[in-house]
C-alpha atoms as a PDB file:
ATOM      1  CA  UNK A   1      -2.833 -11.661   6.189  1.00  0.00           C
ATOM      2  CA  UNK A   2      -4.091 -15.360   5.343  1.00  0.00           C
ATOM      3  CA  UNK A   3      -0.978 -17.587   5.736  1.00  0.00           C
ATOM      4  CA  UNK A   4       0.301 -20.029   3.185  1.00  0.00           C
ATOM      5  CA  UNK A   5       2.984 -21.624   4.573  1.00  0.00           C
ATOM      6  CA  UNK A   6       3.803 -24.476   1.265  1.00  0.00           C
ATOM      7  CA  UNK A   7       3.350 -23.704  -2.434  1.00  0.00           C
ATOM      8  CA  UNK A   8       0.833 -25.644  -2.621  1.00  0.00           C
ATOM      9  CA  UNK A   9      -1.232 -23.615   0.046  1.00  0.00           C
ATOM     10  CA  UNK A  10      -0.140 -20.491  -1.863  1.00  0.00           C
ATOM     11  CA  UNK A  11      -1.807 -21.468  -4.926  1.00  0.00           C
ATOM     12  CA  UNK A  12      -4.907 -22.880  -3.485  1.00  0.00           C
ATOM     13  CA  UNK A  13      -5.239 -19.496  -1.376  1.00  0.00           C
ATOM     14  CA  UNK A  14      -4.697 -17.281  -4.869  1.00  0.00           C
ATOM     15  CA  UNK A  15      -7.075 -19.418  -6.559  1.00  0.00           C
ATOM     16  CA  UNK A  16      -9.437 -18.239  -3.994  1.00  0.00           C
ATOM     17  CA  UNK A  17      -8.748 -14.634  -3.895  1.00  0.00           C
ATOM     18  CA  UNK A  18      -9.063 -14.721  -7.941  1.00  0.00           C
ATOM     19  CA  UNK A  19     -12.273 -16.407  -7.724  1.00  0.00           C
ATOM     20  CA  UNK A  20     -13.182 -13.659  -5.155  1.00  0.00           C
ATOM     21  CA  UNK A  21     -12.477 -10.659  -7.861  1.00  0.00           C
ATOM     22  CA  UNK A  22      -8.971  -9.965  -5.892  1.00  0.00           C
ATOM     23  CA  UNK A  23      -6.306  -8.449  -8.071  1.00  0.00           C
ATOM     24  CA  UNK A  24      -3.238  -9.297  -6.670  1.00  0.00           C
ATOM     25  CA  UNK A  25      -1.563 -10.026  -3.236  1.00  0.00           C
ATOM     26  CA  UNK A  26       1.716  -9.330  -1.156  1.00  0.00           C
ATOM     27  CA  UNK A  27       3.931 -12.538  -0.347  1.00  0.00           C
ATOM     28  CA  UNK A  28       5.651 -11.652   2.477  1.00  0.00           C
ATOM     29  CA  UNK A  29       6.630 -13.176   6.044  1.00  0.00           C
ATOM     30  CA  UNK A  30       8.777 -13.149   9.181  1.00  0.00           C
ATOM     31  CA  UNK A  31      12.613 -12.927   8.369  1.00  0.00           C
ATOM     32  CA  UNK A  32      15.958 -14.794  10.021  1.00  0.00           C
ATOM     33  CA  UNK A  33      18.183 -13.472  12.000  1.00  0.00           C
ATOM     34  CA  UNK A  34      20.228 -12.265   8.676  1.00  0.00           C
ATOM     35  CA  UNK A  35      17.337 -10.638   7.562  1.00  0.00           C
ATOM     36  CA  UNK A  36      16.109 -13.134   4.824  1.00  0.00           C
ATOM     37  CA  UNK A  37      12.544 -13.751   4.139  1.00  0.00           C
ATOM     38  CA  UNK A  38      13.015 -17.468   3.156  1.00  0.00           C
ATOM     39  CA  UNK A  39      10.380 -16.854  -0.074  1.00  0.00           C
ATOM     40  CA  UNK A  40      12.660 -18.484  -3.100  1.00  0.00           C
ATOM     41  CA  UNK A  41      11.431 -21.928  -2.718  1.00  0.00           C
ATOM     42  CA  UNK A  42       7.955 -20.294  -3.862  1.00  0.00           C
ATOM     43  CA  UNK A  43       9.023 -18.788  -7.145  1.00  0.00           C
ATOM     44  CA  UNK A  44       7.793 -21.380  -8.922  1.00  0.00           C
ATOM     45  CA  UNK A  45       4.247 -21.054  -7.457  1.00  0.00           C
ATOM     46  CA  UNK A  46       4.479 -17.392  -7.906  1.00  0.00           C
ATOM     47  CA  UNK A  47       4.925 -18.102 -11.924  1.00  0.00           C
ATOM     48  CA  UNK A  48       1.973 -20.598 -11.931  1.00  0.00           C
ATOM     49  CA  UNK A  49      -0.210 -18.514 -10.345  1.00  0.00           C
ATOM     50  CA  UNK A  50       0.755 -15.688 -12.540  1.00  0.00           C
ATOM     51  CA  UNK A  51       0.067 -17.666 -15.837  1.00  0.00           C
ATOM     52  CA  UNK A  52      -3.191 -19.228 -14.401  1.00  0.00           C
ATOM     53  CA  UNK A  53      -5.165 -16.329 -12.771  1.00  0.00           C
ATOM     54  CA  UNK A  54      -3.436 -13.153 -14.056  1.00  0.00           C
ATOM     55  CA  UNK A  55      -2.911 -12.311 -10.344  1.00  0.00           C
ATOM     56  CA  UNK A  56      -0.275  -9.169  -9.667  1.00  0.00           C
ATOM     57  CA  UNK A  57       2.198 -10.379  -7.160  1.00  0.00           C
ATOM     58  CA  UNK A  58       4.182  -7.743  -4.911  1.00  0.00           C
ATOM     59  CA  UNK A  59       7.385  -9.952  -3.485  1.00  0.00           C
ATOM     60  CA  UNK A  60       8.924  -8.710   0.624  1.00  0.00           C
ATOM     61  CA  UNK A  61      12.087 -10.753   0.674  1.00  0.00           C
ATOM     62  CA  UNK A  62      13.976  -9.186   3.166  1.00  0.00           C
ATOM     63  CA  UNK A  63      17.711  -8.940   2.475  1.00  0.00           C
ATOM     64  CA  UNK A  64      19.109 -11.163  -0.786  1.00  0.00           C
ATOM     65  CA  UNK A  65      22.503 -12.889  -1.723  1.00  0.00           C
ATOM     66  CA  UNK A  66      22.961 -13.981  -5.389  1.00  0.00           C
ATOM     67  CA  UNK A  67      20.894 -17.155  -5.191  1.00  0.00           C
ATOM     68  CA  UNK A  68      18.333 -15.733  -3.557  1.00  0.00           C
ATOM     69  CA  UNK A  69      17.454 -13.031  -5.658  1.00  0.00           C
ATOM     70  CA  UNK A  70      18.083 -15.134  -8.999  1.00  0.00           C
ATOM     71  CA  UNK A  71      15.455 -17.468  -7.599  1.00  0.00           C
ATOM     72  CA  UNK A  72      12.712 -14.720  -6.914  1.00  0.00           C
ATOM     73  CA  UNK A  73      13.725 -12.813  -9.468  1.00  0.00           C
ATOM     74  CA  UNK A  74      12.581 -15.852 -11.900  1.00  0.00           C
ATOM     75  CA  UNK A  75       9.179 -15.754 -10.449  1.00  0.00           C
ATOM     76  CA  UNK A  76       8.272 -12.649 -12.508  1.00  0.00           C
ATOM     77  CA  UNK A  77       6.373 -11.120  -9.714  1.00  0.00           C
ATOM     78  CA  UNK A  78       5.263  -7.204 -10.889  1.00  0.00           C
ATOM     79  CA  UNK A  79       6.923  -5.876  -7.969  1.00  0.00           C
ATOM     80  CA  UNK A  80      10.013  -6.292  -4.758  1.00  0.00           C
ATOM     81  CA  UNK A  81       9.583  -4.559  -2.313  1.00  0.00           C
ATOM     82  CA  UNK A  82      13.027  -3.601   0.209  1.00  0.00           C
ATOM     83  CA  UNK A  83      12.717  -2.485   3.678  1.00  0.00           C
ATOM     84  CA  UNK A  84      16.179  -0.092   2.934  1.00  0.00           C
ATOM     85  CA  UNK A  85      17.879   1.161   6.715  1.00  0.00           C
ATOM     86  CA  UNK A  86      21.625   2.466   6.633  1.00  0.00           C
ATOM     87  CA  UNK A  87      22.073   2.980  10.357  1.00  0.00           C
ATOM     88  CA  UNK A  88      24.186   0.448  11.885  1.00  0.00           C
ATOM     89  CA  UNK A  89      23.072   0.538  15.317  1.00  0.00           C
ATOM     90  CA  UNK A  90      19.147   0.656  13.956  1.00  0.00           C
ATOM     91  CA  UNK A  91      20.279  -2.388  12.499  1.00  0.00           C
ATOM     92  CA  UNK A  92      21.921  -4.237  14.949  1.00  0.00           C
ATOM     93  CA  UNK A  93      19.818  -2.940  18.152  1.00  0.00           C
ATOM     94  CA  UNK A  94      16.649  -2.466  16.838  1.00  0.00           C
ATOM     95  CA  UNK A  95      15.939  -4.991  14.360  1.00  0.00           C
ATOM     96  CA  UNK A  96      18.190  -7.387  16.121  1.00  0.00           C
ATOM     97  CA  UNK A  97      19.907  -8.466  12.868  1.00  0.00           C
ATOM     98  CA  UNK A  98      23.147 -10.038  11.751  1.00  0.00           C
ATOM     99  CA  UNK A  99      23.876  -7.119   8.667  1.00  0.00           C
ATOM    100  CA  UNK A 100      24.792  -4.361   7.560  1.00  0.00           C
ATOM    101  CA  UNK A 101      24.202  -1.130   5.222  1.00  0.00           C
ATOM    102  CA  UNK A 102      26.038  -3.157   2.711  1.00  0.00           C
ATOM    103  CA  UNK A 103      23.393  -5.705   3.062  1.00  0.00           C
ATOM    104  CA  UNK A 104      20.370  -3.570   1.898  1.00  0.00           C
ATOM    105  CA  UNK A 105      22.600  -2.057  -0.849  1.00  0.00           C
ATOM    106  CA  UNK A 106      23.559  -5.483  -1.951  1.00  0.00           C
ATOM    107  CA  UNK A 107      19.851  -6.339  -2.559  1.00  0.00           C
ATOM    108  CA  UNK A 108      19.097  -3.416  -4.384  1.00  0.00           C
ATOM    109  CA  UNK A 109      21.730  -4.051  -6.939  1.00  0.00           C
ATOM    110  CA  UNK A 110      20.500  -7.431  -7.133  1.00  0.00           C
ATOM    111  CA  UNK A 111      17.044  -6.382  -8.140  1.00  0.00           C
ATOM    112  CA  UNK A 112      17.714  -3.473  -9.738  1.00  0.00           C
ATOM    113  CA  UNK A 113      17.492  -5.161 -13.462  1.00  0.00           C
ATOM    114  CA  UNK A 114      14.276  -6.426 -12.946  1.00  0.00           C
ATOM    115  CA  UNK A 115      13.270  -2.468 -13.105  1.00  0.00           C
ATOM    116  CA  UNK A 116      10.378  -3.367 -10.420  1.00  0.00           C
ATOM    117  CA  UNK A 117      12.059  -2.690  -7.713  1.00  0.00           C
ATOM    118  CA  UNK A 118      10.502  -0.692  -4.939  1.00  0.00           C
ATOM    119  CA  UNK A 119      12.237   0.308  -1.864  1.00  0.00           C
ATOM    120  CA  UNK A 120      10.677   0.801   1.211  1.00  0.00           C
ATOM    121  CA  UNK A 121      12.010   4.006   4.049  1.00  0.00           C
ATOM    122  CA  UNK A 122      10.705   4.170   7.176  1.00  0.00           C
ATOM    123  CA  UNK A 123      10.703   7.212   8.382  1.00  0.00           C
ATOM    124  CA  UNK A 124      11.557   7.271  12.218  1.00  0.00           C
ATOM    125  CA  UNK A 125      12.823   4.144  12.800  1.00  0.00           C
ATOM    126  CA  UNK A 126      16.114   5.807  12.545  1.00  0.00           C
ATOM    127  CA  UNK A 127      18.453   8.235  13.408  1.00  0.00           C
ATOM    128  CA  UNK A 128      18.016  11.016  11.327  1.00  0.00           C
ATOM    129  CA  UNK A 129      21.314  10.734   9.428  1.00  0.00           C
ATOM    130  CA  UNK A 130      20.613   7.141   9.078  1.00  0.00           C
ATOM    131  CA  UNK A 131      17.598   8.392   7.279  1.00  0.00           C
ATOM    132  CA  UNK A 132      19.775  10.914   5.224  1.00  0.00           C
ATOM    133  CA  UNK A 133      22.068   8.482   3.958  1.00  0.00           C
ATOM    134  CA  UNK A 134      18.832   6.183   3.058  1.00  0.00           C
ATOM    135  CA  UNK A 135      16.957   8.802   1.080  1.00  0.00           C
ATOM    136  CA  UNK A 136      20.463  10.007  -0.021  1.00  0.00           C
ATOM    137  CA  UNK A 137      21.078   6.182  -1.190  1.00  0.00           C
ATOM    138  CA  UNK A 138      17.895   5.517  -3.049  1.00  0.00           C
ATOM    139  CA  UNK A 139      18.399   7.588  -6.522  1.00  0.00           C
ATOM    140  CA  UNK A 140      21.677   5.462  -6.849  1.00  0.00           C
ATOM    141  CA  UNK A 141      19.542   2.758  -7.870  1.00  0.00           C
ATOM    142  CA  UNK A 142      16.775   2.315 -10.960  1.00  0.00           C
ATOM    143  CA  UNK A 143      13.885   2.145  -8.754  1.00  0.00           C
ATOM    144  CA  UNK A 144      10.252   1.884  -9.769  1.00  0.00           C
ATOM    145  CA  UNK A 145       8.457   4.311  -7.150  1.00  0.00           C
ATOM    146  CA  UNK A 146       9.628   4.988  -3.524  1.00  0.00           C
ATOM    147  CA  UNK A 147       7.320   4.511  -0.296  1.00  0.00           C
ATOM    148  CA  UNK A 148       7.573   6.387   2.044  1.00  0.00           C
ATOM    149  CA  UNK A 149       5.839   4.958   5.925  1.00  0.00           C
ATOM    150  CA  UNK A 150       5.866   6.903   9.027  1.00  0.00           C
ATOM    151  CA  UNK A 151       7.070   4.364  12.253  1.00  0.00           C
ATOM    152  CA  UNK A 152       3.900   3.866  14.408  1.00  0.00           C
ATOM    153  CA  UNK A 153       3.928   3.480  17.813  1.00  0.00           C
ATOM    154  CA  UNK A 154       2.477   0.213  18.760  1.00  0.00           C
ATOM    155  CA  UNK A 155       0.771  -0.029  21.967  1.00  0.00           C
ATOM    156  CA  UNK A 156       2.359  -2.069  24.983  1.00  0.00           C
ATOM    157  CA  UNK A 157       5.715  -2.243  22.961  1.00  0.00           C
ATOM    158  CA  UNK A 158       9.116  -0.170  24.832  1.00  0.00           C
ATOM    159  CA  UNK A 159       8.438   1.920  21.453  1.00  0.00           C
ATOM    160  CA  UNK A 160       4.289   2.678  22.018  1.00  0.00           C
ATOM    161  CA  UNK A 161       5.332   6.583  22.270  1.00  0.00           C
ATOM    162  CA  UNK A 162       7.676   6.319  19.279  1.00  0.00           C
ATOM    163  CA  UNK A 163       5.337   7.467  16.502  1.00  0.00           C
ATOM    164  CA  UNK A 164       7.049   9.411  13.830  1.00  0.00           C
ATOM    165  CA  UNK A 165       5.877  13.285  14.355  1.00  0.00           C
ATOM    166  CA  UNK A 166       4.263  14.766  11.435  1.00  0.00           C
ATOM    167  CA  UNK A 167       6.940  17.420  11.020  1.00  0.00           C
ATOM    168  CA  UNK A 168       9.960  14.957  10.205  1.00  0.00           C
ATOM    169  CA  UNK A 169       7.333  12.785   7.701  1.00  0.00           C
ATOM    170  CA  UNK A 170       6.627  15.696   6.200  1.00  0.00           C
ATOM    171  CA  UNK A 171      10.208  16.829   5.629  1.00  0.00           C
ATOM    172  CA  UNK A 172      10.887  13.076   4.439  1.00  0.00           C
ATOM    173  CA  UNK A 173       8.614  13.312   1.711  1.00  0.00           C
ATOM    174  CA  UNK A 174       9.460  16.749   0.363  1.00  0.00           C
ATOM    175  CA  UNK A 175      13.156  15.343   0.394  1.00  0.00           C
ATOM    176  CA  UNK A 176      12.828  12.129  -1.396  1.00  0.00           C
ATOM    177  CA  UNK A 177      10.458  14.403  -4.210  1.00  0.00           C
ATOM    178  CA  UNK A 178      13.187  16.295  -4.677  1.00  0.00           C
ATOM    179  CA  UNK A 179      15.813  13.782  -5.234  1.00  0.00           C
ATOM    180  CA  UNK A 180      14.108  10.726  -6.553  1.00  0.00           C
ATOM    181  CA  UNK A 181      12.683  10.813 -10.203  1.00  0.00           C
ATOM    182  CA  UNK A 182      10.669   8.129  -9.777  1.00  0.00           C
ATOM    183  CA  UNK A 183       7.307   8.469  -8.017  1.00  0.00           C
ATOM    184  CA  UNK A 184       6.843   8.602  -4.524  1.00  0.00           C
ATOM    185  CA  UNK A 185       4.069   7.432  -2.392  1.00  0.00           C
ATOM    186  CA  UNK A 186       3.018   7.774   1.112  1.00  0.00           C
ATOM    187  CA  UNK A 187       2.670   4.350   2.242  1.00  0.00           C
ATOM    188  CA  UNK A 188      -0.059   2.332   4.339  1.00  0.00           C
ATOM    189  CA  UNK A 189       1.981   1.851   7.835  1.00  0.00           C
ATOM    190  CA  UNK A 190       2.249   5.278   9.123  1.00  0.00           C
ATOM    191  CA  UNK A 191       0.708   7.066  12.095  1.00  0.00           C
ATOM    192  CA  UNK A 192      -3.021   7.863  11.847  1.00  0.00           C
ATOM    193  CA  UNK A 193      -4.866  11.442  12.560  1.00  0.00           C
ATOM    194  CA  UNK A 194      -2.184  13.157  10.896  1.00  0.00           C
ATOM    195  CA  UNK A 195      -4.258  14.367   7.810  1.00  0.00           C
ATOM    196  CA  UNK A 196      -2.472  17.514   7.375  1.00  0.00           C
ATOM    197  CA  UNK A 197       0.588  15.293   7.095  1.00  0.00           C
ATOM    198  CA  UNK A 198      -1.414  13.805   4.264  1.00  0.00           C
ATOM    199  CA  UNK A 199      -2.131  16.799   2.100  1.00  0.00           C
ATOM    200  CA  UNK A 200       1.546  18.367   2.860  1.00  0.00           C
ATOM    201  CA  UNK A 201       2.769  14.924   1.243  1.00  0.00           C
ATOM    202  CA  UNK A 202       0.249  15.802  -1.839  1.00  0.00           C
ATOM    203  CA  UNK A 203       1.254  19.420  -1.935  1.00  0.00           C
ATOM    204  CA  UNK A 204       4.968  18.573  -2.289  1.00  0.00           C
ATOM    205  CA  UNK A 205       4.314  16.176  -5.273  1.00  0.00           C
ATOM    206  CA  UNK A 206       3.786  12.644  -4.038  1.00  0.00           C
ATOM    207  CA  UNK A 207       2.018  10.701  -6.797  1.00  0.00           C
ATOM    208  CA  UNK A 208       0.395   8.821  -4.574  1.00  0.00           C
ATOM    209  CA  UNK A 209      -1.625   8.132  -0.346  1.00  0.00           C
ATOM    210  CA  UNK A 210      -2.764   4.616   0.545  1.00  0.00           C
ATOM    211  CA  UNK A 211      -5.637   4.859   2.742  1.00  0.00           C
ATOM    212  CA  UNK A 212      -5.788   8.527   2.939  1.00  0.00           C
ATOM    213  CA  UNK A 213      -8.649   9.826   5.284  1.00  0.00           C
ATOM    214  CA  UNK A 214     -12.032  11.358   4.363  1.00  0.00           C
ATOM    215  CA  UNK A 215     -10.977  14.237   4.880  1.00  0.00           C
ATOM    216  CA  UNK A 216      -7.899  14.693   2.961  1.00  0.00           C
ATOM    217  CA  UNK A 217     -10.055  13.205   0.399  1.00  0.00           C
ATOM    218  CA  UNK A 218     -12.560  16.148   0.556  1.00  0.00           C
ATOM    219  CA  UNK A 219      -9.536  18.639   0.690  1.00  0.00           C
ATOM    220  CA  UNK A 220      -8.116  17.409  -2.279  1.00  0.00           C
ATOM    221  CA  UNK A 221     -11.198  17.822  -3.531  1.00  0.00           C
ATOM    222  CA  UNK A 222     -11.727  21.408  -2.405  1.00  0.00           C
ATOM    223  CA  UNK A 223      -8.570  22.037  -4.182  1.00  0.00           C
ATOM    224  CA  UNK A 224      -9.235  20.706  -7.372  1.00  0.00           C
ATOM    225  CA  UNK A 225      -7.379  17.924  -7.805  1.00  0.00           C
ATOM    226  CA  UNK A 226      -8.207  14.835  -9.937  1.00  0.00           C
ATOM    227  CA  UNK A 227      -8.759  11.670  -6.814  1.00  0.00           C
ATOM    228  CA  UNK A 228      -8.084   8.396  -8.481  1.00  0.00           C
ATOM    229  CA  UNK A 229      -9.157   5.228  -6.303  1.00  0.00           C
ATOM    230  CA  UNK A 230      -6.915   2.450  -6.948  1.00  0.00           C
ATOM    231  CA  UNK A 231      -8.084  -0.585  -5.077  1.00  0.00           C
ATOM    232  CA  UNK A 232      -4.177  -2.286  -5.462  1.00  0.00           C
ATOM    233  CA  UNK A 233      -0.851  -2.379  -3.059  1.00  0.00           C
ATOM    234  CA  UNK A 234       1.354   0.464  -2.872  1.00  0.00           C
ATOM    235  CA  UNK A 235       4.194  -1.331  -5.118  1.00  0.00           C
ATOM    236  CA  UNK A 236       1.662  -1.981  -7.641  1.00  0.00           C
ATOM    237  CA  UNK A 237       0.120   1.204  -7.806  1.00  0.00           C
ATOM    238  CA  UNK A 238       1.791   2.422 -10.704  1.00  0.00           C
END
């Protein structure tokens, strides 16, 4: 990721990418300790850059109160995406932060008017009925399209051994199919090597695999379905 830290460098770095053929770009960054992504004071950047290049914008913002969300939700960005957890302790002990389950479901009601609103599960991170009452949560709201990632584990971290096995991604997917109507996609941050995990998602109806591997491309191929290659985010996919 390039870092734009003012509005200003925001909307000299998307008048590069546009000039570069780019399509669109995630605004994201690191969050506070109450899980906000301070990304409001950039809305109004967000709207120029809209009008001026035609750029799609996918918006992280972390957890939202009222104010928050009014002030990226007036940005007009094509897409939010939510991190959504509804274990407590994953919460509190893992991601260190000061909130709640109520927290994540606050944000999705906030957003869920904008009907562009994209939630986020990773699978793993978790306990498993933390993961339940997640997938269980999401067809509560309007939602856009669901991603689905698969926690990796990242070398010379206390969680390097952590990766998500393919088994419980596997059964994520077929459950959030089966109770979401709106498309689901097997997101970009999930374990690598597992391309069985990859066709199993396809199999069981995902509409969508960023970054799938040669050779669930050629399998999908073998089995006659259509590949589309969309060069765009995962929350602007569709």
């Amino acid at each position: 990721m390039r870092p734009a830290l003012t509005p200003d460098e925001l909307e000299r770095e998307a008048v590069r990418l546009s000039s570069e053929g780019g399509r669109g770009f995630l605004l994201s960054g690191g969050c506070d300790p109450l899980g906000r992504v301070p990304l409001g004071g950039f809305s109004g950047s967000v709207r120029r850059i809209r009008a001026s290049t035609g750029l799609e914008v996918n918006i992280h913002p972390g957890l939202l109160d009222e104010m928050d969300a009014a002030a990226i939700i007036s940005s007009g960005a094509e897409a939010f995406s939510v991190d959504v957890v509804q274990d407590p302790l994953t919460i509190s002990g893992t991601l260190h932060l000061q909130a709640s389950p109520r927290d994540y479901r606050r944000t999705m009601g906030l957003l869920e008017p904008t009907e562009r609103l994209v939630p986020h599960v990773c699978v793993g991170l978790q306990s498993e009925e933390g993961e339940e009452e997640t997938l269980e949560l999401i067809p509560s709201y309007r939602v856009h399209a669901l991603i689905v990632l698969g926690l990796m584990g990242t070398r010379g971290t206390p969680w390097e051994s952590r990766a998500v096995p393919r088994e419980r991604l596997s059964r994520a997917v077929r459950r959030a199919v089966a109770t979401v109507t709106a498309p689901v996609l097997l997101g970009c941050m999930r374990p690598r090597g597992q391309w069985e995990a990859e066709a199993e998602a396809i199999e069981d109806g995902a509409a969508g695999v960023v970054n799938p591997s040669p050779r669930t491309v050629q399998w999908a191929l073998d089995k006659g379905y259509l590949v589309e290659n969309v060069p765009s985010c995962c929350a602007l996919h569709l």
